[in-house]
PDB file of N, CA and C in Angstrom:
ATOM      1  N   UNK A   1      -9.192   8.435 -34.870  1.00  0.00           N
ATOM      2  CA  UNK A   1     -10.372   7.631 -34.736  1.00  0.00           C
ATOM      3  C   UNK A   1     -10.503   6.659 -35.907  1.00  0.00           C
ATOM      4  N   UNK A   2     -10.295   7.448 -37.116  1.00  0.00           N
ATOM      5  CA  UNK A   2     -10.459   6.285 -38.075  1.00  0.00           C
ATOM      6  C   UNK A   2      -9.318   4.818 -38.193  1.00  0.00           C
ATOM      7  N   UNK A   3      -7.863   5.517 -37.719  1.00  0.00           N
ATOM      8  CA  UNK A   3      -7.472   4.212 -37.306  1.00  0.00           C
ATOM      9  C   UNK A   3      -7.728   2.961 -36.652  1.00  0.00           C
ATOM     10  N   UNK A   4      -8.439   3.138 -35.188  1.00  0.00           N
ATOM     11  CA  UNK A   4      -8.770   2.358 -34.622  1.00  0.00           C
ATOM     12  C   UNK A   4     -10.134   1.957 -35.521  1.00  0.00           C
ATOM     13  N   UNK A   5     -10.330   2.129 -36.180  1.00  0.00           N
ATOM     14  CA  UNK A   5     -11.587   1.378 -36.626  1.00  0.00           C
ATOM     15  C   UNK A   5     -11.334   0.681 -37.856  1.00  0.00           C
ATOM     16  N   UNK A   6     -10.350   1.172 -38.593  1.00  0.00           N
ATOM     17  CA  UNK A   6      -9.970   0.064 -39.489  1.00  0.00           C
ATOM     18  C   UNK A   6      -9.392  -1.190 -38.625  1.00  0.00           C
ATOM     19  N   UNK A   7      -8.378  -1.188 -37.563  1.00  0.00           N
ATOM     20  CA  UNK A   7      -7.883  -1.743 -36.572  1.00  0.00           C
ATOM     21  C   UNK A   7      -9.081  -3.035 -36.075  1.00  0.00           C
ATOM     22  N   UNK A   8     -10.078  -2.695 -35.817  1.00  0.00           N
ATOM     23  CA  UNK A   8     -10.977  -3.133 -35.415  1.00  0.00           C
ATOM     24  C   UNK A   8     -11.410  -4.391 -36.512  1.00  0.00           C
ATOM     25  N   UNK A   9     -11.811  -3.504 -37.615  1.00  0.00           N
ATOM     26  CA  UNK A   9     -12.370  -4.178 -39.035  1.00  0.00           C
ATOM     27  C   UNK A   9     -11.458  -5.270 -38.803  1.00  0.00           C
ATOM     28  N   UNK A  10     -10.003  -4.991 -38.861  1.00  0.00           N
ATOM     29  CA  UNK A  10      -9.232  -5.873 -39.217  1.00  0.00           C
ATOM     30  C   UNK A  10      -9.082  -7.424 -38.503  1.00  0.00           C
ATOM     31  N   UNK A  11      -9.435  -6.665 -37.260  1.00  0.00           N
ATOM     32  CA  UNK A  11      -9.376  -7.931 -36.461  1.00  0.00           C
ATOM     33  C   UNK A  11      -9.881  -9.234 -36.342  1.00  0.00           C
ATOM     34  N   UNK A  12      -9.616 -10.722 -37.056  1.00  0.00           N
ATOM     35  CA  UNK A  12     -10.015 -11.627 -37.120  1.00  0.00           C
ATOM     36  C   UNK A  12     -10.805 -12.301 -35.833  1.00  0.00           C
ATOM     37  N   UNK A  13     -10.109 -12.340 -34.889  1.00  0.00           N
ATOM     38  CA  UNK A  13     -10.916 -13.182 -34.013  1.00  0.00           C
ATOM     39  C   UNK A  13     -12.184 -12.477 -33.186  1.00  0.00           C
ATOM     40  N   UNK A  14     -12.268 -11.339 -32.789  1.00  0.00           N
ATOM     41  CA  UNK A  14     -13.464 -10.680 -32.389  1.00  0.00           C
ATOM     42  C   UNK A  14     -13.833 -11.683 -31.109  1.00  0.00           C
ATOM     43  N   UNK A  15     -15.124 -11.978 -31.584  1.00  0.00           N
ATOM     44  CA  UNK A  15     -15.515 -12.630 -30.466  1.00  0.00           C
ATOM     45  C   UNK A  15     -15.288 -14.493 -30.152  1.00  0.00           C
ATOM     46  N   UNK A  16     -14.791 -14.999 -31.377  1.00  0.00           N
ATOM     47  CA  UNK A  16     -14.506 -16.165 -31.680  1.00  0.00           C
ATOM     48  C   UNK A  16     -13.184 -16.619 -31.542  1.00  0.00           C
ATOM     49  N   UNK A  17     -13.196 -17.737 -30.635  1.00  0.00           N
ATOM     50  CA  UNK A  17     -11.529 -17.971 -30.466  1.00  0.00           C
ATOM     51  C   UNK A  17     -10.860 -18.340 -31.827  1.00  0.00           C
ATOM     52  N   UNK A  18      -9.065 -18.232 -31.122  1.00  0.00           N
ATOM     53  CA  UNK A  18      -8.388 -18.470 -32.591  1.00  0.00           C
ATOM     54  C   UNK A  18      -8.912 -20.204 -32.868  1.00  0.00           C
ATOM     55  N   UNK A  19      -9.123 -20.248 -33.877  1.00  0.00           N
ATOM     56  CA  UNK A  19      -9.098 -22.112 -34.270  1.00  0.00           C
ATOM     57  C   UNK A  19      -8.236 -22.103 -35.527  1.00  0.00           C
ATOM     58  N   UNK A  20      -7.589 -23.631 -35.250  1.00  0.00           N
ATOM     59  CA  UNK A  20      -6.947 -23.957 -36.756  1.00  0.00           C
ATOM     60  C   UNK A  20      -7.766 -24.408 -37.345  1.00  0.00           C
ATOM     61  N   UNK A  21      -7.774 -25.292 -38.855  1.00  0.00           N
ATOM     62  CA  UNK A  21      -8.611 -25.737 -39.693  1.00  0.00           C
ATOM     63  C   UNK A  21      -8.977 -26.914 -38.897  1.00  0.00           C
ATOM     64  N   UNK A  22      -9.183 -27.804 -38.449  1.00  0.00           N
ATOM     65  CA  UNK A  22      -8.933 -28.997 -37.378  1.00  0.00           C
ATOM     66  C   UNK A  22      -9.746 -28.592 -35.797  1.00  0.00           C
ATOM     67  N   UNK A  23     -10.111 -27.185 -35.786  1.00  0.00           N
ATOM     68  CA  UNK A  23     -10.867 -26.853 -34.720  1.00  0.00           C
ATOM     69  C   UNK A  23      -9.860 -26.657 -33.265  1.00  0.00           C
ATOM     70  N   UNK A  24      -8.638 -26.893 -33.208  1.00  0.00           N
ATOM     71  CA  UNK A  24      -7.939 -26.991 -32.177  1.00  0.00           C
ATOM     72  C   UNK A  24      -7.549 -25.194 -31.828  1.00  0.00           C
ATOM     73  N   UNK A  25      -7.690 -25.031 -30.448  1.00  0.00           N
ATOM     74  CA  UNK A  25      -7.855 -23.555 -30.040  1.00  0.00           C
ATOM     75  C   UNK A  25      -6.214 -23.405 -30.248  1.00  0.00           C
ATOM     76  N   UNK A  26      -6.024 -21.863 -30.613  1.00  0.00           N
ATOM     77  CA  UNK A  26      -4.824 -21.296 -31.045  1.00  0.00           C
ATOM     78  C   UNK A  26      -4.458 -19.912 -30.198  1.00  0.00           C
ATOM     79  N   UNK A  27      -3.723 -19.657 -29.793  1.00  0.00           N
ATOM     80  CA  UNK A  27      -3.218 -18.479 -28.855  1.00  0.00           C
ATOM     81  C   UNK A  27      -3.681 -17.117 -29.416  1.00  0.00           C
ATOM     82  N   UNK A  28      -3.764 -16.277 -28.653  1.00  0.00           N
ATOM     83  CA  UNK A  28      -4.434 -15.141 -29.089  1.00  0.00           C
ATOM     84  C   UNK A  28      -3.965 -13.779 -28.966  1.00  0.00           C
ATOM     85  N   UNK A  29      -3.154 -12.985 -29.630  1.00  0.00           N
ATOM     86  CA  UNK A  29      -2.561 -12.057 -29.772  1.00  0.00           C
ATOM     87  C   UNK A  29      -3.281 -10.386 -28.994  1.00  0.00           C
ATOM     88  N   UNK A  30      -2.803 -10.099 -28.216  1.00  0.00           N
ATOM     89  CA  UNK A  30      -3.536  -8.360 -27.686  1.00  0.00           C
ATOM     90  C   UNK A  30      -2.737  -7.654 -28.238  1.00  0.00           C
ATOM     91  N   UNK A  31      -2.878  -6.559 -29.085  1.00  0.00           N
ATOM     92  CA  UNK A  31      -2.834  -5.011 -29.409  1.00  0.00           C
ATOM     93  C   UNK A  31      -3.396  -4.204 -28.709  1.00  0.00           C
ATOM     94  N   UNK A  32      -2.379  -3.393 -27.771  1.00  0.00           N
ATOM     95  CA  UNK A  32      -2.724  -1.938 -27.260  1.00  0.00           C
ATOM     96  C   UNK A  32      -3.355  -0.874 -27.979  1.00  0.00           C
ATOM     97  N   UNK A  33      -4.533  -0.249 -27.971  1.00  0.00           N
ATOM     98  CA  UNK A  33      -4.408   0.757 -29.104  1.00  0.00           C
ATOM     99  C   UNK A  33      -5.520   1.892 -28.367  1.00  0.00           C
ATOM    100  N   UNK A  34      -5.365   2.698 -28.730  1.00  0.00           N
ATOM    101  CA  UNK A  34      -5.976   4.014 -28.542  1.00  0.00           C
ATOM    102  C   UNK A  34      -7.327   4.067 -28.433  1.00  0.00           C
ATOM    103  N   UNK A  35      -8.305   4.338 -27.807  1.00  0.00           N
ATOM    104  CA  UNK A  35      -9.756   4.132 -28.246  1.00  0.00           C
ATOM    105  C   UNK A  35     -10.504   5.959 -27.580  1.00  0.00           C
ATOM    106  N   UNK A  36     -12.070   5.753 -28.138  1.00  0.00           N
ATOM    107  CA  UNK A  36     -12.684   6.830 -27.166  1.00  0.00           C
ATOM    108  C   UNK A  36     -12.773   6.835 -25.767  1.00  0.00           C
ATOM    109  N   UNK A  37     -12.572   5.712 -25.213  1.00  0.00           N
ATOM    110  CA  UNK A  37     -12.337   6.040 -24.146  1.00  0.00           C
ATOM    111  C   UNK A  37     -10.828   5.203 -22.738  1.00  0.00           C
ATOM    112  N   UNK A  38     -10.098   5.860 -24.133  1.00  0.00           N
ATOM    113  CA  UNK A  38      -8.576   5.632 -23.423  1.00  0.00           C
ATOM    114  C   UNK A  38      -8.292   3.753 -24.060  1.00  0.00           C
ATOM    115  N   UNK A  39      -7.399   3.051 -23.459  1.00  0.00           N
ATOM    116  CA  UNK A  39      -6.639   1.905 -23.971  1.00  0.00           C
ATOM    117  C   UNK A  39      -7.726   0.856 -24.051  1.00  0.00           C
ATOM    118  N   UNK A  40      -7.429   0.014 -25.502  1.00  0.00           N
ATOM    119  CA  UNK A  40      -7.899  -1.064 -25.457  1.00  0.00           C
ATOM    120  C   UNK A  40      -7.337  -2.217 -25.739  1.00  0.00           C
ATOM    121  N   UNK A  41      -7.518  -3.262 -25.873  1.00  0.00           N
ATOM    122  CA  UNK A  41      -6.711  -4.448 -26.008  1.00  0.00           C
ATOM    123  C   UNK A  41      -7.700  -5.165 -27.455  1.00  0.00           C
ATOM    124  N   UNK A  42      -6.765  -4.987 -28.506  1.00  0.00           N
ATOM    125  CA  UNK A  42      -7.539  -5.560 -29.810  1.00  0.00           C
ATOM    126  C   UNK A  42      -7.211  -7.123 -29.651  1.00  0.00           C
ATOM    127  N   UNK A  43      -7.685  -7.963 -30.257  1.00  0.00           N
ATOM    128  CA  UNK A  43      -7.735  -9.610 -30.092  1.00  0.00           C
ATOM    129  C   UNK A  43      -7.161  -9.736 -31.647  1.00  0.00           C
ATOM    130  N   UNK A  44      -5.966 -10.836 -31.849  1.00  0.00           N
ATOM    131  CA  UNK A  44      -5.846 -10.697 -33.266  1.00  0.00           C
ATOM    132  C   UNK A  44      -5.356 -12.607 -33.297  1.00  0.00           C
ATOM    133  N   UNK A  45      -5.854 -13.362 -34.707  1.00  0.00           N
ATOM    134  CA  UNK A  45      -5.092 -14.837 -34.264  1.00  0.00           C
ATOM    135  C   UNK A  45      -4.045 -14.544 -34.961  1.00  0.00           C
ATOM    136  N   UNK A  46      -3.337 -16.083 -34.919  1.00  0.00           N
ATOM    137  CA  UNK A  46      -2.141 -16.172 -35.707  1.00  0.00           C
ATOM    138  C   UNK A  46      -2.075 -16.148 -37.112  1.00  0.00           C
ATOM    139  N   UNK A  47      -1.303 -15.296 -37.709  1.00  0.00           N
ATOM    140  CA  UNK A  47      -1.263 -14.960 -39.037  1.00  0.00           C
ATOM    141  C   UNK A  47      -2.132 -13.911 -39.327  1.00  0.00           C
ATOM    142  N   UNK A  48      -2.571 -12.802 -38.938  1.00  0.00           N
ATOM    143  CA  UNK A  48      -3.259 -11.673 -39.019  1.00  0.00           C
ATOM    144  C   UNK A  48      -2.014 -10.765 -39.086  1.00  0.00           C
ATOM    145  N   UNK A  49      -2.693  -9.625 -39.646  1.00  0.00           N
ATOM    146  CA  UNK A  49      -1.591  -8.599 -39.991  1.00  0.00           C
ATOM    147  C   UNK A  49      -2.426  -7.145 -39.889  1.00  0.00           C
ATOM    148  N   UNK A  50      -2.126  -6.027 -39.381  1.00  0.00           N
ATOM    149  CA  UNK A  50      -2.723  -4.714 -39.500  1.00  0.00           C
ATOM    150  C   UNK A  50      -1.612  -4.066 -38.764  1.00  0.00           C
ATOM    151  N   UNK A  51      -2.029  -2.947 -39.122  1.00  0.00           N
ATOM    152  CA  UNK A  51      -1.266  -1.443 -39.271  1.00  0.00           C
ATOM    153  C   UNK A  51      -1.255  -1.118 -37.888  1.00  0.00           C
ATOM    154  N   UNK A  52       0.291  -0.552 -37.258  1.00  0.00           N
ATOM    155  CA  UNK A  52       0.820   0.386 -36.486  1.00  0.00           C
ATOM    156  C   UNK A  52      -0.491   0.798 -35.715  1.00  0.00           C
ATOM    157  N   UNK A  53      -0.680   1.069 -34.330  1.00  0.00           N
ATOM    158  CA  UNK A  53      -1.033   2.979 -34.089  1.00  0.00           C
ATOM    159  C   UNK A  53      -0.539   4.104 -34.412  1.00  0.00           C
ATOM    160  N   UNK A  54       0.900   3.564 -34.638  1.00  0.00           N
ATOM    161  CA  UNK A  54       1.707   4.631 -35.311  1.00  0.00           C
ATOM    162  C   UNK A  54       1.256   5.412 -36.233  1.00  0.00           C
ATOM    163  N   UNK A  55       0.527   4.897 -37.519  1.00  0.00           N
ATOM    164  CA  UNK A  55       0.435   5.035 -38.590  1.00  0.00           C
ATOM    165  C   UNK A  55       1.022   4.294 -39.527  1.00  0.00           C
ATOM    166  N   UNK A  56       2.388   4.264 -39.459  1.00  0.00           N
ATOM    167  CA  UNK A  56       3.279   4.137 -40.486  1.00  0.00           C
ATOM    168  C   UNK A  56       4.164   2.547 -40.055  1.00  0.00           C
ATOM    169  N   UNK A  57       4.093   1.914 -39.025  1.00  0.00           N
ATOM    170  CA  UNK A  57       4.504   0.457 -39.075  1.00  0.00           C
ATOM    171  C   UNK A  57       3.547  -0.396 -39.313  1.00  0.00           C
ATOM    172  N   UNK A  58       3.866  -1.560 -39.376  1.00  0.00           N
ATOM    173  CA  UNK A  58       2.730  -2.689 -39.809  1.00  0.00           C
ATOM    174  C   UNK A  58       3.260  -3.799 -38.247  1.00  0.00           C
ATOM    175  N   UNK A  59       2.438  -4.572 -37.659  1.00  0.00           N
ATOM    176  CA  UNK A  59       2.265  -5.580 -37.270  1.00  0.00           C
ATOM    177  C   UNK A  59       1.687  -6.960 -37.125  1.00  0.00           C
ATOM    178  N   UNK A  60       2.633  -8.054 -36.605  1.00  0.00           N
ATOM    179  CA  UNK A  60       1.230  -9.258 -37.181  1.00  0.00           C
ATOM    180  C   UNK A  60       1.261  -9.911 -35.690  1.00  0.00           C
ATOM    181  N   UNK A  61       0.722 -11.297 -35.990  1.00  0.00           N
ATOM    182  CA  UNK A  61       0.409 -12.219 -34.605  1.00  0.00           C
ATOM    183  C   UNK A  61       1.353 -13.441 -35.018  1.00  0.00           C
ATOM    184  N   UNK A  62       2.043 -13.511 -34.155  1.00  0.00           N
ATOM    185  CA  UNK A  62       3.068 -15.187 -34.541  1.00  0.00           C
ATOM    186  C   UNK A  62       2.218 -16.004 -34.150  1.00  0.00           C
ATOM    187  N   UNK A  63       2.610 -17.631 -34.345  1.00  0.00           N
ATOM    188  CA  UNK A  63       2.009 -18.772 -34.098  1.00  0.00           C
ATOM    189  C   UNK A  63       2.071 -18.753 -32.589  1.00  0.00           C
ATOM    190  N   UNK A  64       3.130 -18.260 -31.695  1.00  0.00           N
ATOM    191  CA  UNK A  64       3.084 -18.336 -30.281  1.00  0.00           C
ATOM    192  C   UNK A  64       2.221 -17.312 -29.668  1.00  0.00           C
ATOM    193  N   UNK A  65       1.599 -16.423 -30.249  1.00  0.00           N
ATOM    194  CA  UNK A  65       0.349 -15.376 -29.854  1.00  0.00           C
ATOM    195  C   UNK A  65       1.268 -14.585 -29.706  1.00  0.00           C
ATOM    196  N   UNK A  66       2.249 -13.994 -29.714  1.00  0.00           N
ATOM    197  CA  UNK A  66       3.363 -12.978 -29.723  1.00  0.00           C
ATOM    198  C   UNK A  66       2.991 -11.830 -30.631  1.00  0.00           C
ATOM    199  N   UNK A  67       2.764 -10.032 -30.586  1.00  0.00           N
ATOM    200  CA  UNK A  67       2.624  -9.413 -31.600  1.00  0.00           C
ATOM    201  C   UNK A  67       4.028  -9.015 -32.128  1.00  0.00           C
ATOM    202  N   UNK A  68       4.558  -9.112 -33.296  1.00  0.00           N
ATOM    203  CA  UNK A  68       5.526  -8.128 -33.694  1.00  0.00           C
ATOM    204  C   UNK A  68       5.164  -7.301 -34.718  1.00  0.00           C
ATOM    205  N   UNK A  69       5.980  -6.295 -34.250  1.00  0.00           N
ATOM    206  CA  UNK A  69       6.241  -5.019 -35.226  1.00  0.00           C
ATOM    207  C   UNK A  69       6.859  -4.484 -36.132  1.00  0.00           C
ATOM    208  N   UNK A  70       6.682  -3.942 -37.264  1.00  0.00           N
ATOM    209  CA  UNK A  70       7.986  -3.323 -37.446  1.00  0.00           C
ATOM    210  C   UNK A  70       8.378  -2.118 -37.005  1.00  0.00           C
ATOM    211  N   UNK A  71       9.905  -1.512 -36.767  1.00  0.00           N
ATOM    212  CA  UNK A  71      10.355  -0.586 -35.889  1.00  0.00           C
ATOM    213  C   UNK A  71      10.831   1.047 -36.603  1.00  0.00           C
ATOM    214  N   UNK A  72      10.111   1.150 -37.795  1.00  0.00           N
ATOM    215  CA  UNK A  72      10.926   2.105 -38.199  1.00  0.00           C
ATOM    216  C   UNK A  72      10.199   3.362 -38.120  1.00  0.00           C
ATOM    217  N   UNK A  73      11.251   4.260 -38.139  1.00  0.00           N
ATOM    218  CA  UNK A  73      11.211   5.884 -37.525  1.00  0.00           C
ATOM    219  C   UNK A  73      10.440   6.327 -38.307  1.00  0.00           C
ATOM    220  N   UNK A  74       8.868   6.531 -37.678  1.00  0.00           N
ATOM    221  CA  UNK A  74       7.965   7.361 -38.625  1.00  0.00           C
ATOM    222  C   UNK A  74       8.559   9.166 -38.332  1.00  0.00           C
ATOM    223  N   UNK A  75       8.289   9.475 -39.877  1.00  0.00           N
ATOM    224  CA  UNK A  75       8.343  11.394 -39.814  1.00  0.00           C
ATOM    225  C   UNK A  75       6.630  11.901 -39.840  1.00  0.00           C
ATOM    226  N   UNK A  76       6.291  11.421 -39.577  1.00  0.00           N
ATOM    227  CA  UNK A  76       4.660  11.928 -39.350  1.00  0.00           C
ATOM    228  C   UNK A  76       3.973  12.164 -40.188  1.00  0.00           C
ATOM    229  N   UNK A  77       4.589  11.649 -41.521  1.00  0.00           N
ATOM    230  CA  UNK A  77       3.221  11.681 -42.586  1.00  0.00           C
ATOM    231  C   UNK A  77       2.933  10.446 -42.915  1.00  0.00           C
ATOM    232  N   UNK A  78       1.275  10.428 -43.014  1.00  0.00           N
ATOM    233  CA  UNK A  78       0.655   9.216 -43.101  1.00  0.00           C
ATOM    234  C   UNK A  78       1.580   8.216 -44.479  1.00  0.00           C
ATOM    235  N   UNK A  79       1.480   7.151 -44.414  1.00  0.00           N
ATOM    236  CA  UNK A  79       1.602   6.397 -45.921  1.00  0.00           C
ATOM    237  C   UNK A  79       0.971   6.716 -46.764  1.00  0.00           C
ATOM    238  N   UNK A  80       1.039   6.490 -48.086  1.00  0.00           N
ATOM    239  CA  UNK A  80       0.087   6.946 -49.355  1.00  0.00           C
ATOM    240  C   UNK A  80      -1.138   5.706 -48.821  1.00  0.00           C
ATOM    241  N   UNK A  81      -2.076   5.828 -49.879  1.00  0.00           N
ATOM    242  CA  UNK A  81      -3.117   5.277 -49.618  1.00  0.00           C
ATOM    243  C   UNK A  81      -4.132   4.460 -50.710  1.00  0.00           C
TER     244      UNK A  81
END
């Protein structure tokens, strides 16, 4: 639970579309993630960055609204903190 809510915190665009400095609308990134009541779709713009559901990968939003990840083999303990 507390993941998804930092997840949340993190999320730049919320209810406001992506804009560049110039006001021109910018593509908008979805994250799958876990919620209370089953899947949600987080909103993130370009150049945002937050943490895995995993725990232990990080992901961001490309300029094409694309999310990537990184892919590596969590052993199930959280990161330090």
């Amino acid at each position: 639970m507390r993941m998804l809510t930092l997840l949340v915190t993190l999320a730049a665009c919320g209810d406001k579309p992506c804009e560049d400095p110039d006001g021109n609308e910018l593509p908008v990134c979805l994250y799958e993630a876990e919620g209370d009541a089953g899947k949600v779709n987080l909103e993130y713009c370009p150049g945002d960055h937050w943490g895995a559901a995993d725990g232990c990968n990080s992901c961001g939003c490309d300029d094409e609204g694309n999310v990537q990840c990184t892919s590596a083999v969590c052993d199930g303990t959280p990161p330090p903190t």
